[in-house]
PDB file of N, CA and C in Angstrom:
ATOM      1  N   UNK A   1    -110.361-128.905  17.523  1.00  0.00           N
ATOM      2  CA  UNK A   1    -110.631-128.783  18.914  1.00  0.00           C
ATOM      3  C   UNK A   1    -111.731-127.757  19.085  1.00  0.00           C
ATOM      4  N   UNK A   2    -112.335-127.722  20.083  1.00  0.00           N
ATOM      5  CA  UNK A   2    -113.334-126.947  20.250  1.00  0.00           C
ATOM      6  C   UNK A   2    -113.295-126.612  21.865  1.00  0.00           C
ATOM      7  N   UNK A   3    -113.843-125.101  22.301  1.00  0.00           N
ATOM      8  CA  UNK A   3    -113.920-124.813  23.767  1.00  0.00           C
ATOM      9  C   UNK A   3    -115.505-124.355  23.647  1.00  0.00           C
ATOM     10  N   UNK A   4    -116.128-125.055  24.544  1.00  0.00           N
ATOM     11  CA  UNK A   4    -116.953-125.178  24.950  1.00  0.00           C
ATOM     12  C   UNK A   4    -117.632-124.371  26.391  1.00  0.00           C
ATOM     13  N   UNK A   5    -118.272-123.154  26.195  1.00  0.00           N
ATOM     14  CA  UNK A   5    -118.248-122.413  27.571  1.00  0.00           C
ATOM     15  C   UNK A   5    -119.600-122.937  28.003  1.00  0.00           C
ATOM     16  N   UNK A   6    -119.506-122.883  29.307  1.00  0.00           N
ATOM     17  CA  UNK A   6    -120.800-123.575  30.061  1.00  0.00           C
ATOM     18  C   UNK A   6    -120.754-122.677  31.420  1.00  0.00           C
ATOM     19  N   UNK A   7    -122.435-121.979  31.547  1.00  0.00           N
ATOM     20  CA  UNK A   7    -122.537-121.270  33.333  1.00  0.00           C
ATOM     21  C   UNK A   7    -121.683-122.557  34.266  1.00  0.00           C
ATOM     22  N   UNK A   8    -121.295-122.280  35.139  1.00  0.00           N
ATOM     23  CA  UNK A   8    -120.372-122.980  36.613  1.00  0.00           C
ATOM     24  C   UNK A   8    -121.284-123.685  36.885  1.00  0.00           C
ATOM     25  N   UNK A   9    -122.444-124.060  37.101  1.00  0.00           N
ATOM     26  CA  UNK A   9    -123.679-125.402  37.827  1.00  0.00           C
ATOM     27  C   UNK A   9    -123.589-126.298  36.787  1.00  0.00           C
ATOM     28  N   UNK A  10    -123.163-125.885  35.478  1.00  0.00           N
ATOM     29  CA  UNK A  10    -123.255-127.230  34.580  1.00  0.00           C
ATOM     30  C   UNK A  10    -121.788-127.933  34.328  1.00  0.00           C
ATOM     31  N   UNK A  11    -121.181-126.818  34.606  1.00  0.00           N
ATOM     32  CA  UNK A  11    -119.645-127.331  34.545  1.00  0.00           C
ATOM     33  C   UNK A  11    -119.408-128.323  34.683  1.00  0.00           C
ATOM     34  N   UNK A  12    -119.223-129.911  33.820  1.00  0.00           N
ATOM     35  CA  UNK A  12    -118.771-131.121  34.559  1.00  0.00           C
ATOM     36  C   UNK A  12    -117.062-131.505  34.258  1.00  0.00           C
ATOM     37  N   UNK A  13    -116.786-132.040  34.898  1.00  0.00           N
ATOM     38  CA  UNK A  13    -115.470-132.580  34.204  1.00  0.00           C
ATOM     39  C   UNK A  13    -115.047-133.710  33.311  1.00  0.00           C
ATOM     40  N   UNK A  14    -116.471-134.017  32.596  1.00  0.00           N
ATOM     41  CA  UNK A  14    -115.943-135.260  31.422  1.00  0.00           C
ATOM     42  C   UNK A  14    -116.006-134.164  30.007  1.00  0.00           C
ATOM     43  N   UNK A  15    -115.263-134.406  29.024  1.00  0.00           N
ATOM     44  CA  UNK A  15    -115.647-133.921  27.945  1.00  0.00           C
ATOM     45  C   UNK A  15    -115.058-134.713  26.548  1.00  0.00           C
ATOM     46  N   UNK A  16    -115.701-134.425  25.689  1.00  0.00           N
ATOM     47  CA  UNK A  16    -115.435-135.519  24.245  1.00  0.00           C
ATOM     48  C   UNK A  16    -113.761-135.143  23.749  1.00  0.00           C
ATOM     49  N   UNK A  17    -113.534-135.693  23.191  1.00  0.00           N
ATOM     50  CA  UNK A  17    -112.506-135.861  21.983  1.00  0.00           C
ATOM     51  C   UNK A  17    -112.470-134.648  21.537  1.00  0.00           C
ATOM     52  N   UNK A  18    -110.644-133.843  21.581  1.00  0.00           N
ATOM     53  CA  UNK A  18    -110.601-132.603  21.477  1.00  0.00           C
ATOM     54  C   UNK A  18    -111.967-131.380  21.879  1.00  0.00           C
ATOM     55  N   UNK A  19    -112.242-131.589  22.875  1.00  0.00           N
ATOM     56  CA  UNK A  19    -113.589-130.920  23.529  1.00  0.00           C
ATOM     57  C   UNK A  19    -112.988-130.170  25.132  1.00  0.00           C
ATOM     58  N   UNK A  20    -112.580-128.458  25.078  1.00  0.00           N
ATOM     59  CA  UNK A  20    -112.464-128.160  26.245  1.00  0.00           C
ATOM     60  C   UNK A  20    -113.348-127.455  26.718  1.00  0.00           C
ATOM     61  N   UNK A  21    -113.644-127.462  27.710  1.00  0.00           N
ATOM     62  CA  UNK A  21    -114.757-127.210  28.693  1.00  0.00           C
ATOM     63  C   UNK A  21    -114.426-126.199  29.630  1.00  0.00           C
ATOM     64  N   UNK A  22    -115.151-125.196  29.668  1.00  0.00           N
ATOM     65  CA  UNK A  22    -114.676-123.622  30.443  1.00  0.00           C
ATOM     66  C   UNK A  22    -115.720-122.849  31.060  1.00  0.00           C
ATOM     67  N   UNK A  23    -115.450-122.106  31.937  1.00  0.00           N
ATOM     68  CA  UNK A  23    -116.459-121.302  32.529  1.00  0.00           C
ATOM     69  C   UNK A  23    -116.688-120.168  31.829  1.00  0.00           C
ATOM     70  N   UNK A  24    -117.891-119.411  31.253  1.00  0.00           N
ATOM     71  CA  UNK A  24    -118.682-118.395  30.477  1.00  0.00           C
ATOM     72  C   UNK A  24    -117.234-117.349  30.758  1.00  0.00           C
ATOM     73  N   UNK A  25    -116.639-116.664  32.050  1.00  0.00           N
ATOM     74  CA  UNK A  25    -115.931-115.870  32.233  1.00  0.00           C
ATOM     75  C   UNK A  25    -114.787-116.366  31.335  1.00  0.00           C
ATOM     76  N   UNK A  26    -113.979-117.676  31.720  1.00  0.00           N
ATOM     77  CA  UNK A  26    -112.902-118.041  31.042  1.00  0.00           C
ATOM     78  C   UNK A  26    -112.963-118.320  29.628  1.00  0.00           C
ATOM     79  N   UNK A  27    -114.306-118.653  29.316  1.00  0.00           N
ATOM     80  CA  UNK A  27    -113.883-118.768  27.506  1.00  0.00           C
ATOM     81  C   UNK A  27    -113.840-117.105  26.972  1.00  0.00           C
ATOM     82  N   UNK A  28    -114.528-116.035  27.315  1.00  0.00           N
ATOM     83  CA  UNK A  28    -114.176-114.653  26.940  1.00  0.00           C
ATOM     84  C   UNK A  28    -112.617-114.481  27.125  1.00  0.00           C
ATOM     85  N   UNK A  29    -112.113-114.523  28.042  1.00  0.00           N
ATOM     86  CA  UNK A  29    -110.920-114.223  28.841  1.00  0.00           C
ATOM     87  C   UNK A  29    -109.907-114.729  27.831  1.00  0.00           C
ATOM     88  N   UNK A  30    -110.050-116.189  27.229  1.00  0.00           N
ATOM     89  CA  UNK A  30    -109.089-116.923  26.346  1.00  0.00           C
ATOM     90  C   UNK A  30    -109.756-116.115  25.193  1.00  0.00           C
ATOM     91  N   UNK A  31    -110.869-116.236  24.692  1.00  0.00           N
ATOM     92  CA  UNK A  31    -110.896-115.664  23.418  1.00  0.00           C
ATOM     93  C   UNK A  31    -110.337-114.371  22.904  1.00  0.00           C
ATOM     94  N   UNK A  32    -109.817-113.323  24.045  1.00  0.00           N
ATOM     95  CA  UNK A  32    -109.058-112.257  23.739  1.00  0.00           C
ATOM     96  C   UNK A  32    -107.814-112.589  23.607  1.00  0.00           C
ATOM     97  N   UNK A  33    -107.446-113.310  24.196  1.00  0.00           N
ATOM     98  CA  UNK A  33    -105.779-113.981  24.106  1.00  0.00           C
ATOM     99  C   UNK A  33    -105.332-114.265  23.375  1.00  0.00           C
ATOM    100  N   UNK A  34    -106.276-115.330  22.333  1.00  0.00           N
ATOM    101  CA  UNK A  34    -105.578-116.506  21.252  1.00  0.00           C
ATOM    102  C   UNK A  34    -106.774-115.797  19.884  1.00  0.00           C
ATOM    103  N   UNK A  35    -106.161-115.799  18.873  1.00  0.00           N
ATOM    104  CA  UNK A  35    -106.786-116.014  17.269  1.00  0.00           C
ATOM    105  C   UNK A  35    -107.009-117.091  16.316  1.00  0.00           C
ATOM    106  N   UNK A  36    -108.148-117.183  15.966  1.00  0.00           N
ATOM    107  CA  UNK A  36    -107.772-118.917  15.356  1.00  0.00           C
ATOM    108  C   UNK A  36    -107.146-119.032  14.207  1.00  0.00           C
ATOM    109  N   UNK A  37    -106.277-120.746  14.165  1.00  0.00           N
ATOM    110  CA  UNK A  37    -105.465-121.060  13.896  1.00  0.00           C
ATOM    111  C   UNK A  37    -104.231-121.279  14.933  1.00  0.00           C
ATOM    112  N   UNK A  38    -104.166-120.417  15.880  1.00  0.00           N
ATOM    113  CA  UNK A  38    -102.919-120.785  16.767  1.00  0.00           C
ATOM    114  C   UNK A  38    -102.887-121.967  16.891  1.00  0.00           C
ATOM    115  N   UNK A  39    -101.961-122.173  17.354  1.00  0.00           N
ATOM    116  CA  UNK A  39    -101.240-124.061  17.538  1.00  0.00           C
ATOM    117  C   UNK A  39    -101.561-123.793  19.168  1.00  0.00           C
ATOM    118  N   UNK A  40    -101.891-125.184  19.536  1.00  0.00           N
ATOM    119  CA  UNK A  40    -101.942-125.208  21.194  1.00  0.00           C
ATOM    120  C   UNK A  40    -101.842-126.777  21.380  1.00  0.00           C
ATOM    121  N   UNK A  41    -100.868-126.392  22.717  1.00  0.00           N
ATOM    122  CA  UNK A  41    -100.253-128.124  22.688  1.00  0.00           C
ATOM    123  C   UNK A  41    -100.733-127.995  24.559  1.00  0.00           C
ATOM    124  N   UNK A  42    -101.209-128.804  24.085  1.00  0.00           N
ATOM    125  CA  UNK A  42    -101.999-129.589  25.689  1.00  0.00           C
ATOM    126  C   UNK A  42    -100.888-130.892  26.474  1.00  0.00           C
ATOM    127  N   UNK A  43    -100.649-130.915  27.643  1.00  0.00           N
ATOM    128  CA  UNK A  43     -99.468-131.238  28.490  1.00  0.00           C
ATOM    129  C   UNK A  43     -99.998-131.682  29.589  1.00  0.00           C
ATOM    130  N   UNK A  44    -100.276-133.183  29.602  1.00  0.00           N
ATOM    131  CA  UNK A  44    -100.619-133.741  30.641  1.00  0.00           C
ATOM    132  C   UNK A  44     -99.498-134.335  31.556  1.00  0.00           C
TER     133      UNK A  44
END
């Protein structure tokens, strides 16, 4: 999986196959949170 930070004007809401898509603020914000390797289960 991959997170993908993008400035807010480009922000769209389609993204690829395991591809999350975040605002410049929110991918910092998660990257202090989580270490890689964590497990993350996505819940639609």
């Amino acid at each position: 999986m991959a997170f993908m930070e993008r400035p807010i004007p480009t922000l769209s809401t389609k993204s690829g196959h395991r591809c999350v898509r975040l605002t410049n603020w929110d991918a910092e914000e998660l990257a202090g949170m989580v270490k890689p390797g964590v497990v993350v289960r996505f819940v639609n």
